[in-house]
N, C-alpha and C. Protein backbone atom coordinates (compact mmCIF):
# COMPACT_ATOMS: atom_id res chain seq x y z
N UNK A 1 0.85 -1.17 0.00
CA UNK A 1 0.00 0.00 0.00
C UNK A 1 0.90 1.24 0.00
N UNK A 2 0.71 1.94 -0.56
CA UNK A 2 1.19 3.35 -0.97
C UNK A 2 0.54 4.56 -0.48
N UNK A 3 0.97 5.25 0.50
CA UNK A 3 0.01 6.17 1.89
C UNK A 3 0.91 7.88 1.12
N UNK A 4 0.93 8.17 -0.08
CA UNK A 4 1.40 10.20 0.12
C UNK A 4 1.47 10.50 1.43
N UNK A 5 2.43 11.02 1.57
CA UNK A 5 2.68 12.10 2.51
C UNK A 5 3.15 13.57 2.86
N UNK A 6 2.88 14.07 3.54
CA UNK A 6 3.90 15.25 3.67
C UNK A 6 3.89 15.49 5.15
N UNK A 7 4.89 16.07 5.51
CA UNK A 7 5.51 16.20 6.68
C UNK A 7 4.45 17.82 7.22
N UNK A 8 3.88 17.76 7.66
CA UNK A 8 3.11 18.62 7.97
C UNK A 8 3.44 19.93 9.84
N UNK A 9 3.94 19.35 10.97
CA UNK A 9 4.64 19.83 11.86
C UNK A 9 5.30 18.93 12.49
N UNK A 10 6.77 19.69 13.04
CA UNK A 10 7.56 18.73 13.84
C UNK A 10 7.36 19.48 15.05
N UNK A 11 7.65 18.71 16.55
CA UNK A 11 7.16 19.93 17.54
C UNK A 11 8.03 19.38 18.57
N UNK A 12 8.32 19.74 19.26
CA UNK A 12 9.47 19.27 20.31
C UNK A 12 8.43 19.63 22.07
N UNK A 13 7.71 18.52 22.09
CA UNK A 13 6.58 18.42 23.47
C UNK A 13 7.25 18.44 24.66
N UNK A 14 8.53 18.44 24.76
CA UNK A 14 9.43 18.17 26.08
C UNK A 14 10.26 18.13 26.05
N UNK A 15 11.12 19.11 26.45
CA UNK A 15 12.95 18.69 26.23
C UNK A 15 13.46 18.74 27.73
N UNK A 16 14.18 18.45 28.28
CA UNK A 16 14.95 18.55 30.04
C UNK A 16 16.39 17.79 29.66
N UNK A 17 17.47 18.51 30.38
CA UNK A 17 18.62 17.89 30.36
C UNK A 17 19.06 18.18 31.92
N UNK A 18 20.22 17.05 32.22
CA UNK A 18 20.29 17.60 33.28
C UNK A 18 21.85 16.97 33.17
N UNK A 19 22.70 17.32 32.65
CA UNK A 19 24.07 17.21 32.43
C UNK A 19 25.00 16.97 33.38
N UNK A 20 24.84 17.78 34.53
CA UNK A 20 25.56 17.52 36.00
C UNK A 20 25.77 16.88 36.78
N UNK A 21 24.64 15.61 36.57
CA UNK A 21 24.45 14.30 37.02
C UNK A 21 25.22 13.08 35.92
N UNK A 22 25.75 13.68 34.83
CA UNK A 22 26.29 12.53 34.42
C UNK A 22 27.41 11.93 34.53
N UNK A 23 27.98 10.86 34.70
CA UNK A 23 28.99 10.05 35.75
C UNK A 23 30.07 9.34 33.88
N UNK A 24 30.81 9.74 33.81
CA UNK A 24 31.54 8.88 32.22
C UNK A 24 31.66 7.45 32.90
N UNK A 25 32.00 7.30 34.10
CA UNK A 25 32.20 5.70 34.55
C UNK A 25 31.07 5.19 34.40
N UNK A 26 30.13 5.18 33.95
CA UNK A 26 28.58 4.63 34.36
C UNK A 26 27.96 4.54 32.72
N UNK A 27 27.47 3.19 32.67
CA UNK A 27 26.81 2.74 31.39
C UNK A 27 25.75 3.89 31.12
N UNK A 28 25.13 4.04 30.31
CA UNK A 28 23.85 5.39 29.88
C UNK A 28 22.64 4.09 29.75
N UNK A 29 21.18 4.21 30.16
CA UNK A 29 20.26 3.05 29.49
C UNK A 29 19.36 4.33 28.81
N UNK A 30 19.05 3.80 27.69
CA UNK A 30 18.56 4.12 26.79
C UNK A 30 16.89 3.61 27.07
N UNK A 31 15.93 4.62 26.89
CA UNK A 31 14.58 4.45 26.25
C UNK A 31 13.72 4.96 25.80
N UNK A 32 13.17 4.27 24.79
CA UNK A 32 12.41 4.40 23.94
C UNK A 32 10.94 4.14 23.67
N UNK A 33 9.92 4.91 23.47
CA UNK A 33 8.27 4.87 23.85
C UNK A 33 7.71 5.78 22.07
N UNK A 34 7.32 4.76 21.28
CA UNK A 34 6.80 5.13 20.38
C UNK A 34 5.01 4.91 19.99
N UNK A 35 4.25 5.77 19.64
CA UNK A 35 2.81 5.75 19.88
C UNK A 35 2.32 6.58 18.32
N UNK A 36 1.23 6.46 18.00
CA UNK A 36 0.46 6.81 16.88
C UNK A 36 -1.17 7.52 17.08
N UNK A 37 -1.19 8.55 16.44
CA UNK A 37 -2.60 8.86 16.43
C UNK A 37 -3.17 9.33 15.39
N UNK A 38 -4.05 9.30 14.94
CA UNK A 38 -4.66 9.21 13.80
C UNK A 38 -6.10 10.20 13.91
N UNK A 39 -6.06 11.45 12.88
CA UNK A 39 -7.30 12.51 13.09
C UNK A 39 -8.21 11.65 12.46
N UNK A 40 -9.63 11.77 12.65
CA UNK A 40 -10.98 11.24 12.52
C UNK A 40 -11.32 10.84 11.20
N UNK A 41 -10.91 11.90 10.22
CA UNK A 41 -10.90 12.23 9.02
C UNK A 41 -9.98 11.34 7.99
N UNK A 42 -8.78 10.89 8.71
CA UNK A 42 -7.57 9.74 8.46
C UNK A 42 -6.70 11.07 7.80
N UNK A 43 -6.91 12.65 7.42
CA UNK A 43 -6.37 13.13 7.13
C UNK A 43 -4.68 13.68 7.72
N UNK A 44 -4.54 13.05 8.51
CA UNK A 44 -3.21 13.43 9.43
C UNK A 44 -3.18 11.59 10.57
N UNK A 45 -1.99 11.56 10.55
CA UNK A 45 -1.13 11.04 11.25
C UNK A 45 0.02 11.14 11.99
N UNK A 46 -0.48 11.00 13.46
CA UNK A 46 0.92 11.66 14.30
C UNK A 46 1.32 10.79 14.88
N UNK A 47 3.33 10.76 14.64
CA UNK A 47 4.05 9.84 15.24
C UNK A 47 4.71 10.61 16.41
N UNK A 48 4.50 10.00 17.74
CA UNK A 48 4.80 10.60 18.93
C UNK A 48 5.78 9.26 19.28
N UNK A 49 7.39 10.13 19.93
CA UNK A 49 8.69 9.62 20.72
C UNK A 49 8.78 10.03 21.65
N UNK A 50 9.46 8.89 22.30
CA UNK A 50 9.40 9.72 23.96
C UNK A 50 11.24 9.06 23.90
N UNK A 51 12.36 9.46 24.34
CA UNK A 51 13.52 8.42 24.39
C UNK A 51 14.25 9.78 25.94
N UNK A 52 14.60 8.71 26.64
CA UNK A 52 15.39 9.19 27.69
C UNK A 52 16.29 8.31 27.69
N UNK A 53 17.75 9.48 28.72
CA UNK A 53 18.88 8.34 28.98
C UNK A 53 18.75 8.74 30.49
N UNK A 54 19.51 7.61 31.32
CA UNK A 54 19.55 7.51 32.61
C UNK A 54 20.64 6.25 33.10
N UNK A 55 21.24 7.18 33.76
CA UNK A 55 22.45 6.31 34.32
C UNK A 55 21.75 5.94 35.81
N UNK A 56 21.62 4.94 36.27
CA UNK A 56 21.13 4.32 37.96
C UNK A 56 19.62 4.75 37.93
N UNK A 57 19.23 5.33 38.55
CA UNK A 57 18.57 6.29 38.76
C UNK A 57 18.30 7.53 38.36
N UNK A 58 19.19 8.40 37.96
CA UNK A 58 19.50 9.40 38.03
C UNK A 58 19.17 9.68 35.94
N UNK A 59 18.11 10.68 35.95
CA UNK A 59 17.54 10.95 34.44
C UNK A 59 18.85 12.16 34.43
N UNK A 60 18.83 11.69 32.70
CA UNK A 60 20.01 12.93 32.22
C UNK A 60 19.61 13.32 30.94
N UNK A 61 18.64 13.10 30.25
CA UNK A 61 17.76 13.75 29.69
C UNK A 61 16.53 12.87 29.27
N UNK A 62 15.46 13.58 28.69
CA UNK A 62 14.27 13.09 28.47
C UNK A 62 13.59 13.97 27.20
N UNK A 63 12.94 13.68 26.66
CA UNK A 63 12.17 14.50 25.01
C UNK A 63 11.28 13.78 24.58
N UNK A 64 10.17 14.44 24.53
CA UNK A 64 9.37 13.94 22.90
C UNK A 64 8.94 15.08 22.15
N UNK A 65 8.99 14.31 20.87
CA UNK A 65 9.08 14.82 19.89
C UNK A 65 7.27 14.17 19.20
N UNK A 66 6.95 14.87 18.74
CA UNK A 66 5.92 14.79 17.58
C UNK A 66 5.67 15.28 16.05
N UNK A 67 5.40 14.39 15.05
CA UNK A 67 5.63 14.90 13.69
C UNK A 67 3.98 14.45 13.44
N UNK A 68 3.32 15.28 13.31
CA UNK A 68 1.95 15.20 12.20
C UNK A 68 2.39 14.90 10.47
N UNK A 69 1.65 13.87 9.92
CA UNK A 69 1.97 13.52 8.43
C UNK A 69 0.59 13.64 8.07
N UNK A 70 0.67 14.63 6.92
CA UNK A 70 -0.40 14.97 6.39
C UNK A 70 -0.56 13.58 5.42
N UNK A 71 -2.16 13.54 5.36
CA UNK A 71 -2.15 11.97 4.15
C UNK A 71 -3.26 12.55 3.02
N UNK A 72 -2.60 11.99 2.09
CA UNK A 72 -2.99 13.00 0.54
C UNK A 72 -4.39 11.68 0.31
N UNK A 73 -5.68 12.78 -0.03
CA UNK A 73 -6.36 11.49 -0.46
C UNK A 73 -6.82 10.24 -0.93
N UNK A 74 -5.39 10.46 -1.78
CA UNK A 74 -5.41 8.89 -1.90
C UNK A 74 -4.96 7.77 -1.40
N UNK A 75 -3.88 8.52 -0.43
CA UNK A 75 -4.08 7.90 0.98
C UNK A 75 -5.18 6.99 1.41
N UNK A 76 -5.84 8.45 1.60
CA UNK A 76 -6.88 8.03 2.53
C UNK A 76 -7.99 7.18 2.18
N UNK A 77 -8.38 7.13 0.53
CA UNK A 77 -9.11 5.90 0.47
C UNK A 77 -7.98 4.52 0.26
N UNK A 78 -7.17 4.48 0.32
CA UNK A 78 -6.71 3.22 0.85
C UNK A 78 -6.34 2.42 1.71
N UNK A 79 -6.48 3.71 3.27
CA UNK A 79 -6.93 3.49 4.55
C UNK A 79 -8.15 3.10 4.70
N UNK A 80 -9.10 3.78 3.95
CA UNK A 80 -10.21 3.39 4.07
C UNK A 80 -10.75 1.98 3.72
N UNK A 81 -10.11 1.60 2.96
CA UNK A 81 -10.21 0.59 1.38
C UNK A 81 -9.97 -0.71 2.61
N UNK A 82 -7.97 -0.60 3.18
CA UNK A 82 -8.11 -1.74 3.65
C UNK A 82 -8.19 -1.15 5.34
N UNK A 83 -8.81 -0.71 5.75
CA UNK A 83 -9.37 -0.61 7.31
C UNK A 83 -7.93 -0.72 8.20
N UNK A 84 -7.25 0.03 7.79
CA UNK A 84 -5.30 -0.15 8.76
C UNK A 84 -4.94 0.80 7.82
N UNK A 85 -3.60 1.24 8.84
CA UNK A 85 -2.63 1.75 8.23
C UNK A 85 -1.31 0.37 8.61
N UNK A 86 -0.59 0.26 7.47
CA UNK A 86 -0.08 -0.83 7.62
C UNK A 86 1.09 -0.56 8.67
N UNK A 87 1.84 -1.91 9.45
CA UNK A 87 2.99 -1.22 10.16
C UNK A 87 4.22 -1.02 9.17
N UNK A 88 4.31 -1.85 8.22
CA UNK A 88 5.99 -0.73 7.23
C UNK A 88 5.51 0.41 7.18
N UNK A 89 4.34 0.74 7.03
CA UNK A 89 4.05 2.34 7.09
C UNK A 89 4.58 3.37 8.49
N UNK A 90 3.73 2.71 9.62
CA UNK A 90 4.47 3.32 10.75
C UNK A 90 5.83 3.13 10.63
N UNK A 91 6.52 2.42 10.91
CA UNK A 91 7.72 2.01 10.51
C UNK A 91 8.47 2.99 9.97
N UNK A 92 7.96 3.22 9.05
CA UNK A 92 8.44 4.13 8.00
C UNK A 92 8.62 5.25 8.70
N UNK A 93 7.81 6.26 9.42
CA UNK A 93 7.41 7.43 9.93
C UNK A 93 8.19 7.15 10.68
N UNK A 94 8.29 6.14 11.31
CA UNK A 94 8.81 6.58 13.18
C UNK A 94 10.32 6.57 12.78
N UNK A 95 11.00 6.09 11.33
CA UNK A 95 12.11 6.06 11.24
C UNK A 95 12.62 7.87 10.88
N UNK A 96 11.38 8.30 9.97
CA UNK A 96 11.61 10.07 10.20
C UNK A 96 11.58 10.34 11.66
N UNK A 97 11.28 9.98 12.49
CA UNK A 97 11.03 10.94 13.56
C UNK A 97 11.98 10.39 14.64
N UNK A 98 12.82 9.41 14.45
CA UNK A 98 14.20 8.89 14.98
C UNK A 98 14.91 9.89 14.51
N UNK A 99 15.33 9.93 13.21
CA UNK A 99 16.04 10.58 12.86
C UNK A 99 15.73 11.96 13.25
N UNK A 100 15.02 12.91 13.21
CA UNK A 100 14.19 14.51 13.85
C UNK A 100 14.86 14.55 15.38
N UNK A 101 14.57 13.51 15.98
CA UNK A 101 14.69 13.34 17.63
C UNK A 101 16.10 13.02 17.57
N UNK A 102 17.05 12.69 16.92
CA UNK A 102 18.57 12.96 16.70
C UNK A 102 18.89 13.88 17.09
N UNK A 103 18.75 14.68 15.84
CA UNK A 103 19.09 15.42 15.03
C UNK A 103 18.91 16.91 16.91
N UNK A 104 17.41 16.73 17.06
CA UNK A 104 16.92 17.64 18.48
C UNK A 104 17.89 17.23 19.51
N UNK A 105 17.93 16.43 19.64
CA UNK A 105 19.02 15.74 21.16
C UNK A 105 20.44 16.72 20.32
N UNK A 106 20.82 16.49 19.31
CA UNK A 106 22.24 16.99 19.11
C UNK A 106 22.14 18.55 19.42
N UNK A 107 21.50 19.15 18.50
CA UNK A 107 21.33 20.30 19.14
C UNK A 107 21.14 20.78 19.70
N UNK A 108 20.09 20.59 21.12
CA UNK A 108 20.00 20.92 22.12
C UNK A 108 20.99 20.44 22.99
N UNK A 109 21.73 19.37 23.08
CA UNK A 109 22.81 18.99 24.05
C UNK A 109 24.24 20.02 23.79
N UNK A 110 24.13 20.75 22.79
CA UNK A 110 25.50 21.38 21.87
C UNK A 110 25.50 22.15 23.45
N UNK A 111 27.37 21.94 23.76
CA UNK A 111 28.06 22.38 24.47
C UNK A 111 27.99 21.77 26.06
N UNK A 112 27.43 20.78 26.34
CA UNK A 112 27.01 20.25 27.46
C UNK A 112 27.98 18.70 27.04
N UNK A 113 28.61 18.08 28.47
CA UNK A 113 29.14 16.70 28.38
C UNK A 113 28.10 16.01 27.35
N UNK A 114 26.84 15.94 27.38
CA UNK A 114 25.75 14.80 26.92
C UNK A 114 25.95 15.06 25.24
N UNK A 115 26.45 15.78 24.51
CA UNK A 115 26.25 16.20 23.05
C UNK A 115 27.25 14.81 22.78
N UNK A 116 28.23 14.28 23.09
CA UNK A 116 29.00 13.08 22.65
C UNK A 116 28.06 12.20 22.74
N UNK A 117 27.29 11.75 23.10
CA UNK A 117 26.04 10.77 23.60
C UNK A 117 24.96 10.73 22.04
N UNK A 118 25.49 9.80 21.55
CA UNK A 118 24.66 10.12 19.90
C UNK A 118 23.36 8.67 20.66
N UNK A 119 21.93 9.02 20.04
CA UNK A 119 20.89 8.38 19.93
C UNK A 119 21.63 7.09 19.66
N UNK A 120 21.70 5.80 19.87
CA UNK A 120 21.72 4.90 19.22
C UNK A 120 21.02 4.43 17.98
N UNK A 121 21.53 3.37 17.50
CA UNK A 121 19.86 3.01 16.50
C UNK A 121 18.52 2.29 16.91
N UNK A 122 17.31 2.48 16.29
CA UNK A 122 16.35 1.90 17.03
C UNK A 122 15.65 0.54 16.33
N UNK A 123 15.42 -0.46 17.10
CA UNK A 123 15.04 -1.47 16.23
C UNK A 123 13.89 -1.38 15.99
N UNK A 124 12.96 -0.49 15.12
CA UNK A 124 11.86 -0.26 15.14
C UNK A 124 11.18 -1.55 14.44
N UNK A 125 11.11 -2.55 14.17
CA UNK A 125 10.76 -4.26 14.04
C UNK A 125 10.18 -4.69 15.47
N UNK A 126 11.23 -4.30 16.49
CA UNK A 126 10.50 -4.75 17.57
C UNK A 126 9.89 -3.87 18.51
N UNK A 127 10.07 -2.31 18.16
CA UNK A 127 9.23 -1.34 18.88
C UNK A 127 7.90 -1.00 18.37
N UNK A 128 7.75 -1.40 16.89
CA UNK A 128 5.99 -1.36 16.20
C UNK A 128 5.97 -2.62 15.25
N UNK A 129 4.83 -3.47 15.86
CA UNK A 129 4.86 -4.94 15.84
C UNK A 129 3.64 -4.92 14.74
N UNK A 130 2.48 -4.13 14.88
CA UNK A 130 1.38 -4.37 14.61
C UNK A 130 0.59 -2.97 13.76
N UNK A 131 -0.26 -3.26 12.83
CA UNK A 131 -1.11 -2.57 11.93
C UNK A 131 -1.69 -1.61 12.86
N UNK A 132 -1.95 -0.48 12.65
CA UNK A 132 -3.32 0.70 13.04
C UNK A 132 -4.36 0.19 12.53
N UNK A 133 -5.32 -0.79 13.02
CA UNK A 133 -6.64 -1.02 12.61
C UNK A 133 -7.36 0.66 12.60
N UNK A 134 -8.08 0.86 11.52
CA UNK A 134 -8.92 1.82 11.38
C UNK A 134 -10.52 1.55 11.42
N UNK A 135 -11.19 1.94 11.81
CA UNK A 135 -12.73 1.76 12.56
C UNK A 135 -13.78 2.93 11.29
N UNK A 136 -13.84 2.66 9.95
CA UNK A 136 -14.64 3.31 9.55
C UNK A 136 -16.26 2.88 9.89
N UNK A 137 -17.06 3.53 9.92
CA UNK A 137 -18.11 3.70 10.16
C UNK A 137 -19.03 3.76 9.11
């Protein structure tokens, strides 16, 4: 299935760093919280990230990020058509919005210990498993 798109807003819902707490002797854990929402209309699709690092206890930063994808009508009757948006589709998106949420962590960390601290990669295979069933009416 073939979903048009366009990148419609990127928005940065939360940024916090807290640099002073970070220890170089101490592993970083990484996480990652990816979610989908979908306007009524099927005309927009928003991929929402959440990824923090945290050494012990102790958070050393946290963000999400949100990208709305506008979906071109013909999209949308093929959402409609087969009742999902497929997951290579999410897939697809959340791999723009990995990359966006990079790209934000780099720049906002610029000049702080944490800017050496690159995103890892994300196995998005096992972070979106399953189709957006769609509920037309």
């Amino acid at each position: 299935m073939k979903i048009p798109y366009r990148i419609n807003q990127i928005r940065t819902v939360q940024f916090v760093i807290f640099p002073e707490k970070y220890d170089n002797k101490n592993d970083i854990n990484v996480h990652t919280n990816v979610s989908f929402a979908v306007k009524n209309d099927l005309s927009d699709v928003r991929c929402i990230m959440e990824v923090s690092y945290a050494q012990a206890d102790e958070l050393l930063l946290k963000t999400q990020v949100q990208c709305n994808f506008g979906i071109a009508p013909e999209g949308i009757n093929e959402i409609k058509k087969d009742k999902k948006i497929p997951v290579e589709y999410l897939r697809y998106i959340a791999t723009i919005v990995t990359g966006t949420i990079r790209g934000i962590i780099h720049d906002k960390t610029e000049g702080t210990v944490l800017n050496g601290i690159i995103l890892p990669p994300i196995n998005l295979l096992e972070l979106i498993k399953d189709d957006y069933p769609i509920n037309t009416h």
